[in-house]
C-alpha atoms as a PDB file:
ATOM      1  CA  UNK A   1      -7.797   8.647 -11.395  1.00  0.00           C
ATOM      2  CA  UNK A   2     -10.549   6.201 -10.169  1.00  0.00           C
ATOM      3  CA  UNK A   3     -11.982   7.315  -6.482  1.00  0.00           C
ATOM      4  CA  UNK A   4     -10.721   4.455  -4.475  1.00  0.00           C
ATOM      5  CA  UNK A   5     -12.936   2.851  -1.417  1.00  0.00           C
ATOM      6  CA  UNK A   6      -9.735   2.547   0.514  1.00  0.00           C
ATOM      7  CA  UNK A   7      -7.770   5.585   2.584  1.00  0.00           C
ATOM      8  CA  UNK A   8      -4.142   5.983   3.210  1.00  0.00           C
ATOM      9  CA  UNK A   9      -3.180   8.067   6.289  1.00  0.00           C
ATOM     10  CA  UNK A  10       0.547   9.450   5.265  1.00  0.00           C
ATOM     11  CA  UNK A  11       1.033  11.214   8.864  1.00  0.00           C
ATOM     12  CA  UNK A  12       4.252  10.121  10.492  1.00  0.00           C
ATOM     13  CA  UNK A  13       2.407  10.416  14.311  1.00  0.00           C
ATOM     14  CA  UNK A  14       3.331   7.200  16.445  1.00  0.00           C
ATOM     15  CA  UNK A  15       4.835   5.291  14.138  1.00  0.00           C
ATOM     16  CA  UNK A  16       4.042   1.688  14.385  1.00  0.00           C
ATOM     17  CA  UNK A  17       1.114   2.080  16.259  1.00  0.00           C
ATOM     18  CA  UNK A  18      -0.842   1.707  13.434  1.00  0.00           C
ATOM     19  CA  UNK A  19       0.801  -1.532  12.462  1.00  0.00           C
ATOM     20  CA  UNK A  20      -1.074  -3.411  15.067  1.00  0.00           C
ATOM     21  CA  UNK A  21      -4.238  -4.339  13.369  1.00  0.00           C
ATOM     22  CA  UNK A  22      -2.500  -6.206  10.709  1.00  0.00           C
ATOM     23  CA  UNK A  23      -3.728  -8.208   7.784  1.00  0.00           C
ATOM     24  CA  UNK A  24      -2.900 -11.833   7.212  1.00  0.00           C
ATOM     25  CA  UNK A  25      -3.153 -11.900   3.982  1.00  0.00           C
ATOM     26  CA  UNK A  26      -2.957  -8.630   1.281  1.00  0.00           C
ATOM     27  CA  UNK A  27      -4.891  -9.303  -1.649  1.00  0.00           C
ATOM     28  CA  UNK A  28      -3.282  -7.392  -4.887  1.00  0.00           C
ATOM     29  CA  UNK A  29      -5.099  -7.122  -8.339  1.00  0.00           C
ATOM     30  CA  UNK A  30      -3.757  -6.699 -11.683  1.00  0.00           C
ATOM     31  CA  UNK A  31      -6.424  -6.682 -14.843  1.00  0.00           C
ATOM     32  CA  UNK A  32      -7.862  -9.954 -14.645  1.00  0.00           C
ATOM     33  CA  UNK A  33      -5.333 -11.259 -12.033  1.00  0.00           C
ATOM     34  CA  UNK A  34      -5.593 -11.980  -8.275  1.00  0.00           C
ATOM     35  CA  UNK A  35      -2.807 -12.446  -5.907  1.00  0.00           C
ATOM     36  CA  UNK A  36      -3.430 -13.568  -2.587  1.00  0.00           C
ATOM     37  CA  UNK A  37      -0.401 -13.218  -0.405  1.00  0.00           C
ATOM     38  CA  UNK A  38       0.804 -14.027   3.002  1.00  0.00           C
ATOM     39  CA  UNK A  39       0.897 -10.732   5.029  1.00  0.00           C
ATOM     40  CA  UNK A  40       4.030 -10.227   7.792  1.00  0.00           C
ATOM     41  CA  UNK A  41       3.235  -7.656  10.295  1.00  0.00           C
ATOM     42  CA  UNK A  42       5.526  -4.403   9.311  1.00  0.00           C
ATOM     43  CA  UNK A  43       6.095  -5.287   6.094  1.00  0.00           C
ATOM     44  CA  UNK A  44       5.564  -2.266   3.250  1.00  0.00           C
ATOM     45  CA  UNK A  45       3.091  -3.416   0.682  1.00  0.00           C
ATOM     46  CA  UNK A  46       6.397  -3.775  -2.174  1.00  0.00           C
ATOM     47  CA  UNK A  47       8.022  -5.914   0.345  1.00  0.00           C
ATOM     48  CA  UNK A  48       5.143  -8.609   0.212  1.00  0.00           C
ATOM     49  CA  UNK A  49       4.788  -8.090  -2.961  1.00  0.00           C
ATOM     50  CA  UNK A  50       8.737  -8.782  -3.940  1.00  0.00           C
ATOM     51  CA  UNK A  51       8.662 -11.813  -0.911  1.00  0.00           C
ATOM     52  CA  UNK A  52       5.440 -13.287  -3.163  1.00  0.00           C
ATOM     53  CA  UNK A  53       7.407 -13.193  -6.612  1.00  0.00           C
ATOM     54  CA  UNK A  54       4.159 -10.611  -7.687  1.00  0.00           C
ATOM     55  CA  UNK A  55       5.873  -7.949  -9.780  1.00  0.00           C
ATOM     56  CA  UNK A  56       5.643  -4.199  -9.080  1.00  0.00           C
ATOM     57  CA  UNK A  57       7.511  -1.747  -9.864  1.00  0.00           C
ATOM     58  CA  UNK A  58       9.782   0.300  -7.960  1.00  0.00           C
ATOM     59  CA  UNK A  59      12.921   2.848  -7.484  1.00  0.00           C
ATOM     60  CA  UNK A  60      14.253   4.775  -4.739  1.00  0.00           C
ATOM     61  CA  UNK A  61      12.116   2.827  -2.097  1.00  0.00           C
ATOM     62  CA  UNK A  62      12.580   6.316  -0.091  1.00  0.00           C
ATOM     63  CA  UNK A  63       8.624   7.284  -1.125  1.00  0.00           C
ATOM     64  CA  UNK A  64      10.214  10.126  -3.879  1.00  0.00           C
ATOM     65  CA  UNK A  65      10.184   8.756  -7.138  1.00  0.00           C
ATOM     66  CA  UNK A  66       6.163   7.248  -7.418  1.00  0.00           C
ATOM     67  CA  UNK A  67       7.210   4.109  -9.409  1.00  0.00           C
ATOM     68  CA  UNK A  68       5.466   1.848  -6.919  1.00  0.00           C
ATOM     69  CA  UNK A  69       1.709   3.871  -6.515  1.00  0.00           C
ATOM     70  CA  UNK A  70      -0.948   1.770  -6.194  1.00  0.00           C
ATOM     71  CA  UNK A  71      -4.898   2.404  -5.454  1.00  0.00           C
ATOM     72  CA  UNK A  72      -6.100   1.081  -2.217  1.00  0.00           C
ATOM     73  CA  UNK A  73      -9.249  -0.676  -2.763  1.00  0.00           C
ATOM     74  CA  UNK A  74     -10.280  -1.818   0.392  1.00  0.00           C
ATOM     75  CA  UNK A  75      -8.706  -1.300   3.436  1.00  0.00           C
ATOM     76  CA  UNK A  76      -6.257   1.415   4.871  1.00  0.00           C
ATOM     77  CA  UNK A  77      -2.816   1.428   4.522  1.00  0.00           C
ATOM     78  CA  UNK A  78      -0.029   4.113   6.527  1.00  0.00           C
ATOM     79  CA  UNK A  79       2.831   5.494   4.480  1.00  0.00           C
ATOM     80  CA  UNK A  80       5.555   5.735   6.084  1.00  0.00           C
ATOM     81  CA  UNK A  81       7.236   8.618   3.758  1.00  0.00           C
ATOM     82  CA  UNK A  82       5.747  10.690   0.578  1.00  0.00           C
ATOM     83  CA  UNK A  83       7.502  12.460  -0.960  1.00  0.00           C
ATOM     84  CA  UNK A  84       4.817  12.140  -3.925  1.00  0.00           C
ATOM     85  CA  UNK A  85       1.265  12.104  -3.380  1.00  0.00           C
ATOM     86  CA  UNK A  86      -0.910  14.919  -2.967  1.00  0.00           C
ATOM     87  CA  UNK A  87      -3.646  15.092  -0.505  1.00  0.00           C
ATOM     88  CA  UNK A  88      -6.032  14.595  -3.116  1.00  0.00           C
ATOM     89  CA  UNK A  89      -3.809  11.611  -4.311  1.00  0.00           C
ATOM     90  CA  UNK A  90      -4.714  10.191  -1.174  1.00  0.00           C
ATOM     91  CA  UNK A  91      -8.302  10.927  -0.837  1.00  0.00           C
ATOM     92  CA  UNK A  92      -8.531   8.870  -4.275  1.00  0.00           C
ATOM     93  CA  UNK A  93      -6.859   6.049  -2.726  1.00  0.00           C
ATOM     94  CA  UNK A  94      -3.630   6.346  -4.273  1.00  0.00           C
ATOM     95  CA  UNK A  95      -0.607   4.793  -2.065  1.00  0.00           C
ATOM     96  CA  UNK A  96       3.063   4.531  -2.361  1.00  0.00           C
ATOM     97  CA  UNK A  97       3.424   0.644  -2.101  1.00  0.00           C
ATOM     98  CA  UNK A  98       7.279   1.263  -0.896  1.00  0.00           C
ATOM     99  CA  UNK A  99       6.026   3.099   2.110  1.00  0.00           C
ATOM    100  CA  UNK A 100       2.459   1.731   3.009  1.00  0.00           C
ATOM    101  CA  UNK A 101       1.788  -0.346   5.800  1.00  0.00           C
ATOM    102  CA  UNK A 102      -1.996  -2.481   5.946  1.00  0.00           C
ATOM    103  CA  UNK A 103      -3.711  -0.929   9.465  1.00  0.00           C
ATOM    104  CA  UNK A 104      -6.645  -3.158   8.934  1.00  0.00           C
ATOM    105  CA  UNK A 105      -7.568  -6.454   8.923  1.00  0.00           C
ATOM    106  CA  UNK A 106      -8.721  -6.411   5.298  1.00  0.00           C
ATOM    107  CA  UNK A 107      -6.546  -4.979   2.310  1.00  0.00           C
ATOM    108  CA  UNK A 108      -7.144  -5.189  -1.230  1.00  0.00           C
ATOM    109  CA  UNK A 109      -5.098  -3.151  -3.963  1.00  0.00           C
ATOM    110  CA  UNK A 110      -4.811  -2.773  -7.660  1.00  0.00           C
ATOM    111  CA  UNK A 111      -1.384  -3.249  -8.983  1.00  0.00           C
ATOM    112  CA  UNK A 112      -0.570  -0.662 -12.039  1.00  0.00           C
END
């Protein structure tokens, strides 16, 4: 696992507090491939992706399976739920995309 310039913060504390410095647009890399997409405040990183036709893969959308983890390049992102991910998961940059939230302005992930 590549050491990821990003951070995810999986604490639960004041949810939606976070959510306020919001992203307007979520850039997501696959290989060769750049989407830039249309952020809506609140929404989980698979739910842009899914709005934006950009595939990624997914399950039990409850943060338990880790079908949808992606690496946080730049940026931070708040999981709502993991179920999945060790701490040093997360240190890496490793995110559940069913359960992360952007909390800043810039985001940048690579699809698996």
């Amino acid at each position: 696992m590549s050491s990821g310039a990003g951070t995810t913060d999986s604490s639960d504390s004041q949810p939606g507090a976070a959510e306020t410095r919001s992203p307007s647009v979520v850039v997501m890399r696959r290989g060769g491939e750049e989407y830039i997409l249309e952020y809506h405040p609140g929404e989980t990183l698979l739910e842009t992706a899914r709005r934006a036709g950009v595939p990624l893969s997914f399950n039990c959308e409850r943060g338990e399976c880790g079908t949808c983890i992606v690496t946080v390049l730049a940026g931070a992102v708040r999981m709502r739920a993991n179920e999945v991910l060790s701490e040093d998961d997360i240190r890496e940059g490793l995110a559940l995309g069913c359960q992360s939230v952007p909390v800043t302005e810039t985001i940048e992930i690579e699809l698996p």
